[in-house]
N, C-alpha and C. Protein backbone atom coordinates (compact mmCIF):
# COMPACT_ATOMS: atom_id res chain seq x y z
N UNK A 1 -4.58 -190.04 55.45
CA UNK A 1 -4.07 -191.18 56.19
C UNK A 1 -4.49 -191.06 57.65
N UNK A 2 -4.83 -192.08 58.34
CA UNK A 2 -5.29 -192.58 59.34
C UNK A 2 -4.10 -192.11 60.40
N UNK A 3 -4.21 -191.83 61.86
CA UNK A 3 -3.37 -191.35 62.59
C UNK A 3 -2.87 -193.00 63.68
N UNK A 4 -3.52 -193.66 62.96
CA UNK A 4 -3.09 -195.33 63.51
C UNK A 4 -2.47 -195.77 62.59
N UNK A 5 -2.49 -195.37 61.19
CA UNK A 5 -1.95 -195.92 60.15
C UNK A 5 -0.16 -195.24 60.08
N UNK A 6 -0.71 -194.14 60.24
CA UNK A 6 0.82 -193.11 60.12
C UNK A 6 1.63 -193.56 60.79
N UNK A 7 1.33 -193.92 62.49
CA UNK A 7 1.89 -194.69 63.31
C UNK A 7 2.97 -195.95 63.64
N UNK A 8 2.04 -196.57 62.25
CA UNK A 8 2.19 -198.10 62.21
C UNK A 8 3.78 -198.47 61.10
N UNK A 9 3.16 -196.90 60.47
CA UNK A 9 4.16 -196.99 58.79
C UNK A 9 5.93 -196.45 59.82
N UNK A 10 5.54 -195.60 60.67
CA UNK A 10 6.40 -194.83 61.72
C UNK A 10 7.35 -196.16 62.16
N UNK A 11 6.67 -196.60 62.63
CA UNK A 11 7.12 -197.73 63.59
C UNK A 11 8.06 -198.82 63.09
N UNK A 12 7.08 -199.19 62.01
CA UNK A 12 7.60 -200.13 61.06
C UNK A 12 9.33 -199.44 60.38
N UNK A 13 8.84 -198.14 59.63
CA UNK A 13 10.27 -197.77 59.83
C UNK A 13 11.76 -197.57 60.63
N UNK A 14 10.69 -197.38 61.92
CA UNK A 14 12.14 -197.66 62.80
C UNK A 14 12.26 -199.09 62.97
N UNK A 15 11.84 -199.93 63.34
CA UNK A 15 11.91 -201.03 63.02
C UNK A 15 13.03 -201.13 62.14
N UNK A 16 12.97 -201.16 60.90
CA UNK A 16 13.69 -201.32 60.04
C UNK A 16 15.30 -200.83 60.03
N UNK A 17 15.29 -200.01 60.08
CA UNK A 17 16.49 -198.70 60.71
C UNK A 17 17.43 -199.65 61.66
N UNK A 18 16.36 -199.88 62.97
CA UNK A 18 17.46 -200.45 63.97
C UNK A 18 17.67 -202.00 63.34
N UNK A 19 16.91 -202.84 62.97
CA UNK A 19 17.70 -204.10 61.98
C UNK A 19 18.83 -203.88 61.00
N UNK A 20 18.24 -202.59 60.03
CA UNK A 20 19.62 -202.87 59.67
C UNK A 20 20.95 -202.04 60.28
N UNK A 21 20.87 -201.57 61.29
CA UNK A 21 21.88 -200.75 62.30
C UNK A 21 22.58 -202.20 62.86
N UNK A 22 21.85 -203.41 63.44
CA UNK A 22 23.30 -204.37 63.87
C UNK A 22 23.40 -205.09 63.43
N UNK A 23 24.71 -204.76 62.91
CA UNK A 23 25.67 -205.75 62.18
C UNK A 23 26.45 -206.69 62.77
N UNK A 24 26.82 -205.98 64.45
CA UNK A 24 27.27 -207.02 65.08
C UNK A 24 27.02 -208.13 66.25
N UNK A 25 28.23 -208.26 67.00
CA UNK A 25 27.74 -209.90 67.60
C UNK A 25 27.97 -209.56 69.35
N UNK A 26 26.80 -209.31 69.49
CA UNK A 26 26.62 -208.95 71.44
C UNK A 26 27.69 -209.57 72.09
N UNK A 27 27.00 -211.06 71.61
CA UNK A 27 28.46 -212.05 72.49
C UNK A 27 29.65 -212.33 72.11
N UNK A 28 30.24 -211.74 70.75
CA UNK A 28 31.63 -212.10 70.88
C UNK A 28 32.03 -210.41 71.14
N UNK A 29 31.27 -209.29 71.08
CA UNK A 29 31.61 -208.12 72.12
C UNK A 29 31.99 -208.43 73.06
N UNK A 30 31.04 -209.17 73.95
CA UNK A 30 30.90 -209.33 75.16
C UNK A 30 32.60 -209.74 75.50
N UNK A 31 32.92 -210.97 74.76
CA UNK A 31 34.06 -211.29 75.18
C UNK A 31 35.68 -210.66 74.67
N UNK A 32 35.29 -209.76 73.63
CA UNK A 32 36.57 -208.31 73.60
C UNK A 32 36.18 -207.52 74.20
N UNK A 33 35.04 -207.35 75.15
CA UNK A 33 34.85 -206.09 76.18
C UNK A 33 35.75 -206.51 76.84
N UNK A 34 35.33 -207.90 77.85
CA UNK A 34 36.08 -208.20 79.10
C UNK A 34 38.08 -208.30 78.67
N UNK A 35 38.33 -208.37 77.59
CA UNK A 35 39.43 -208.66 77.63
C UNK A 35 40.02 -207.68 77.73
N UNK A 36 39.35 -206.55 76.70
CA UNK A 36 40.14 -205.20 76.63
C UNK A 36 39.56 -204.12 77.58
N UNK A 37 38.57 -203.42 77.43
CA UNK A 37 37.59 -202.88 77.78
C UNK A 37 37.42 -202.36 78.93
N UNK A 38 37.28 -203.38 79.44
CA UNK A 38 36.68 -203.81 81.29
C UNK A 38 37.42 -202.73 81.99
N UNK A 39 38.47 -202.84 82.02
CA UNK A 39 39.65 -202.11 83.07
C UNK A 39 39.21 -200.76 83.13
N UNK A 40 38.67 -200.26 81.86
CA UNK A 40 38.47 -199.00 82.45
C UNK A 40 36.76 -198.60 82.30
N UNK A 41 36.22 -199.05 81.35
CA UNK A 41 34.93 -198.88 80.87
C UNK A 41 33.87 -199.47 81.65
N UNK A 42 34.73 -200.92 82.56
CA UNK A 42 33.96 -201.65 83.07
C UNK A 42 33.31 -203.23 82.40
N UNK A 43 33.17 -203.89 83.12
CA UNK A 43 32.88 -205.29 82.01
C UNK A 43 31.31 -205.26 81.53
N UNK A 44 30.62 -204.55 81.88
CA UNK A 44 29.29 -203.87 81.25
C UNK A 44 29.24 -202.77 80.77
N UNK A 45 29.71 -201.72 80.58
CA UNK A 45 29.68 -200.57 80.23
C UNK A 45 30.03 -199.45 81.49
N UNK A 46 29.77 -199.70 82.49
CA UNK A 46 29.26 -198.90 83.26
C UNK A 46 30.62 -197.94 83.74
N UNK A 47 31.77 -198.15 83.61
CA UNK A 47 32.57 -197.32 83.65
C UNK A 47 33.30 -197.46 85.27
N UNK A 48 34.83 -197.67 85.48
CA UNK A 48 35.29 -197.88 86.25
C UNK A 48 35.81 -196.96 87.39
N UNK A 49 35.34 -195.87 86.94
CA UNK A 49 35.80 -193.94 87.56
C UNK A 49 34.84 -193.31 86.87
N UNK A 50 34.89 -192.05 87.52
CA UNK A 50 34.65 -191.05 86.75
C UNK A 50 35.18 -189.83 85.53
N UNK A 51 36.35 -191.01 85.24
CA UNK A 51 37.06 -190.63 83.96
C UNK A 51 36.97 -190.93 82.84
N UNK A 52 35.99 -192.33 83.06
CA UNK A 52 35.66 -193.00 81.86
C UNK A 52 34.61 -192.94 81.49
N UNK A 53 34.38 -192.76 80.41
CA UNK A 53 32.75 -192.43 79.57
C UNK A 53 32.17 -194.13 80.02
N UNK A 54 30.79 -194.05 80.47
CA UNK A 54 30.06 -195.10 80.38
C UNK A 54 29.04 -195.49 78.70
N UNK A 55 29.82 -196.41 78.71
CA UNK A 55 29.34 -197.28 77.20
C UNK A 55 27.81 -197.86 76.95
N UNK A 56 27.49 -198.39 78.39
CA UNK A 56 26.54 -199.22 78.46
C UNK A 56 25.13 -198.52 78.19
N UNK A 57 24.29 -198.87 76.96
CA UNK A 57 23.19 -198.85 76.43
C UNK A 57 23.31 -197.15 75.64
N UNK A 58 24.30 -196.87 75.22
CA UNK A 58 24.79 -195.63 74.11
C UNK A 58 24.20 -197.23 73.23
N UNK A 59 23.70 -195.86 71.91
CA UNK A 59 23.20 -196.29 70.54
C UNK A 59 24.82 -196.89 69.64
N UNK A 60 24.44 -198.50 69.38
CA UNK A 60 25.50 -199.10 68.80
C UNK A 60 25.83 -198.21 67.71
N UNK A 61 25.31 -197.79 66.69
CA UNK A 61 25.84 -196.92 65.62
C UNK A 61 27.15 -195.74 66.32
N UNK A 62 26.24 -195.10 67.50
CA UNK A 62 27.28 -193.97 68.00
C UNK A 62 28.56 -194.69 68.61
N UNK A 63 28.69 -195.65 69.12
CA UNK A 63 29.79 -196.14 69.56
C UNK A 63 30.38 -196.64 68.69
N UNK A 64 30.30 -197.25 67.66
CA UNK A 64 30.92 -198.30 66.02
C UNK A 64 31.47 -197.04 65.51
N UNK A 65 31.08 -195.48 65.30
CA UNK A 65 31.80 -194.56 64.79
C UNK A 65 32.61 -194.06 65.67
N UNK A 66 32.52 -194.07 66.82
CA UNK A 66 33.58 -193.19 67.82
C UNK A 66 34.68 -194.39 68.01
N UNK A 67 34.86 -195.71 67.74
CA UNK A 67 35.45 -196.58 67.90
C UNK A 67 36.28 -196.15 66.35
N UNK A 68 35.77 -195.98 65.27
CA UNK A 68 36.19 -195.70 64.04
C UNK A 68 36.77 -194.28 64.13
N UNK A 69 36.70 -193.69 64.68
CA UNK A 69 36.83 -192.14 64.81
C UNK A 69 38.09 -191.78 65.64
N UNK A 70 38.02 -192.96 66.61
CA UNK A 70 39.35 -192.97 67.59
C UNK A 70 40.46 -194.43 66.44
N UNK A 71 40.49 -194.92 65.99
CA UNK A 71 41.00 -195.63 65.15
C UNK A 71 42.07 -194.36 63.50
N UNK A 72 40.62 -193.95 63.35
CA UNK A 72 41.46 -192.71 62.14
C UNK A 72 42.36 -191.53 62.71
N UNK A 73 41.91 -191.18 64.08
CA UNK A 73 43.06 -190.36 64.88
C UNK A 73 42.70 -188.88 64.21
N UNK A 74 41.31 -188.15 63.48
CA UNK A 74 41.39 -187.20 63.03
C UNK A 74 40.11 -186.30 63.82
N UNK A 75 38.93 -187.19 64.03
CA UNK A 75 37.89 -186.65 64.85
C UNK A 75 38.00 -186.74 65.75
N UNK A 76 39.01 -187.72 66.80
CA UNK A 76 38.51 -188.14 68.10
C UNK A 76 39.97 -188.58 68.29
N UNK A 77 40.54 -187.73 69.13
CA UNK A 77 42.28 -187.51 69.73
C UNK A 77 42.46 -188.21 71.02
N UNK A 78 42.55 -189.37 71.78
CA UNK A 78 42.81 -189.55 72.42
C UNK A 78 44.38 -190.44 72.46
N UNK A 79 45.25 -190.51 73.28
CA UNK A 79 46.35 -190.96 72.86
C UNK A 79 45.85 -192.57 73.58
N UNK A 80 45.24 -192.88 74.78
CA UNK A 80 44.84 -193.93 75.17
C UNK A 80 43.32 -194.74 74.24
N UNK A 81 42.62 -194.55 73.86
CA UNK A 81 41.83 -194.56 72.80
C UNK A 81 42.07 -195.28 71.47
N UNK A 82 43.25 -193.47 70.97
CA UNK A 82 43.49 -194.78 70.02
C UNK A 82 44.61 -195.60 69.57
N UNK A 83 45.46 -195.87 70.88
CA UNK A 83 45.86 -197.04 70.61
C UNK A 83 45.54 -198.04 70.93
N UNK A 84 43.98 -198.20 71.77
CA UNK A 84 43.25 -199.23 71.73
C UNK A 84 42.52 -199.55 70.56
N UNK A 85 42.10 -199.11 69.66
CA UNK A 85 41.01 -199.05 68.84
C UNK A 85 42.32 -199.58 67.28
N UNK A 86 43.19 -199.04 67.45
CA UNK A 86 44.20 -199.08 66.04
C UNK A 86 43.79 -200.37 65.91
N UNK A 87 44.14 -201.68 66.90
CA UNK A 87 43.98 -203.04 66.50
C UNK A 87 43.08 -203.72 65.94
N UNK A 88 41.59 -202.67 66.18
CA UNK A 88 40.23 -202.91 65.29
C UNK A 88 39.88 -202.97 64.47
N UNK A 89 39.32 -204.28 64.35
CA UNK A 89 38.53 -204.81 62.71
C UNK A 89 37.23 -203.93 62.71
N UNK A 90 36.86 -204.07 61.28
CA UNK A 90 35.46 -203.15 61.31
C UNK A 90 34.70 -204.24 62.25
N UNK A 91 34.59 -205.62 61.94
CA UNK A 91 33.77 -206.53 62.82
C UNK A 91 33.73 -206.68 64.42
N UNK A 92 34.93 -206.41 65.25
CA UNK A 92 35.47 -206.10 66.30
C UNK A 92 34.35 -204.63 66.46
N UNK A 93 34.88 -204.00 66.10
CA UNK A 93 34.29 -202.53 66.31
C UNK A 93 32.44 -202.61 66.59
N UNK A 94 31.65 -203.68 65.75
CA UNK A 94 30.57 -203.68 65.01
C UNK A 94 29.82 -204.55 66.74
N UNK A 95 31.14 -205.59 66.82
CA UNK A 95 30.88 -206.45 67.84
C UNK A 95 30.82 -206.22 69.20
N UNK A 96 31.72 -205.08 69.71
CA UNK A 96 31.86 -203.79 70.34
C UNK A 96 30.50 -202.97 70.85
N UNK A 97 30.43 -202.66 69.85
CA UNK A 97 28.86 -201.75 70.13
C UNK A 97 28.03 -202.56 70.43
N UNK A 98 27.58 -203.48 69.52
CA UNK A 98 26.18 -204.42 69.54
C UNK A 98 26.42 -204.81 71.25
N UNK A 99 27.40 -205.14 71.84
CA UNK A 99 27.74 -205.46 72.92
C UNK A 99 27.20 -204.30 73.60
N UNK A 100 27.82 -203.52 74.15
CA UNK A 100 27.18 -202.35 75.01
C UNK A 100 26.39 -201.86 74.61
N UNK A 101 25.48 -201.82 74.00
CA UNK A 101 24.38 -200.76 73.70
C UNK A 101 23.25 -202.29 74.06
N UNK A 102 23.30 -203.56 74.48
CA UNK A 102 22.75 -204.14 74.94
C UNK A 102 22.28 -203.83 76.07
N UNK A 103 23.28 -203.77 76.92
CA UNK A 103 23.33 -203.54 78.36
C UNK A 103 22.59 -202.67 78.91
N UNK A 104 22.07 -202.38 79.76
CA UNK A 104 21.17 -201.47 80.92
C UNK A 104 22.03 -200.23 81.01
N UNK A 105 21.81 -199.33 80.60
CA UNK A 105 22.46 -198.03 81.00
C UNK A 105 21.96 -198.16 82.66
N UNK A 106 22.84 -197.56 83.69
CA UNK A 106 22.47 -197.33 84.88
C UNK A 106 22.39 -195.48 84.94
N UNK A 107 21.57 -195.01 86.12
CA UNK A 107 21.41 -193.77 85.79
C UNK A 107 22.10 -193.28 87.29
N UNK A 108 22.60 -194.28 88.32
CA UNK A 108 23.42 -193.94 89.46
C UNK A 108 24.11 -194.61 89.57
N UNK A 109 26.00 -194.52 89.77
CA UNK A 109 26.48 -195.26 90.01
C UNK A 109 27.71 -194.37 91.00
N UNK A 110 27.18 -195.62 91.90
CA UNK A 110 28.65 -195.17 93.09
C UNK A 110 30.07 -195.02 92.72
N UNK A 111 31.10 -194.60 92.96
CA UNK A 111 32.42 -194.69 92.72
C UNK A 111 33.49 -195.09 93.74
């Protein structure tokens, strides 16, 4: 096999991978970010302190499980967490990620 061909088959597979990775809906994220979200995460991801993990442009899959993960209360212990997350639909959750992992990760941010 051709080292343009290998490439192409490469590509095409990720391709594929990240289609079927979102399931959810950027913009109705967008609008359970700002409602819930924002206050501490920020209304983009970017995080409102330096206490809060920044969301913005993390891989939607990794955030849809840590959203699920803080929801089951067995991998991921936060007492603020997850009683945000308890109220989550899998679609919420799905809608969630697709939402921030849109966004521009920033690589400096003032506080």
């Amino acid at each position: 096999m051709s080292r343009t061909f290998s490439s192409l088959v490469l590509t095409l597979g990720l391709l594929g991978a990240v289609a079927a990775q979102a399931s959810g809906n950027a913009a109705k994220g967008e609008e359970k970010a700002k409602a819930v979200c924002a206050a501490c995460h920020g209304a983009h991801g970017e995080s409102a302190g330096p206490d809060f993990p920044k969301l913005a442009g993390q891989p939607a899959d990794y955030l849809e499980h840590a959203l699920k993960h803080y929801k089951g209360g067995v991998r991921r212990k936060n007492a603020i967490m997850m009683g945000m997350a308890a109220g989550l639909s899998e679609q919420d959750m799905a809608d969630l990620a697709a939402y921030f992992s849109s966004q521009e990760a920033g690589l400096y941010t003032k506080y």
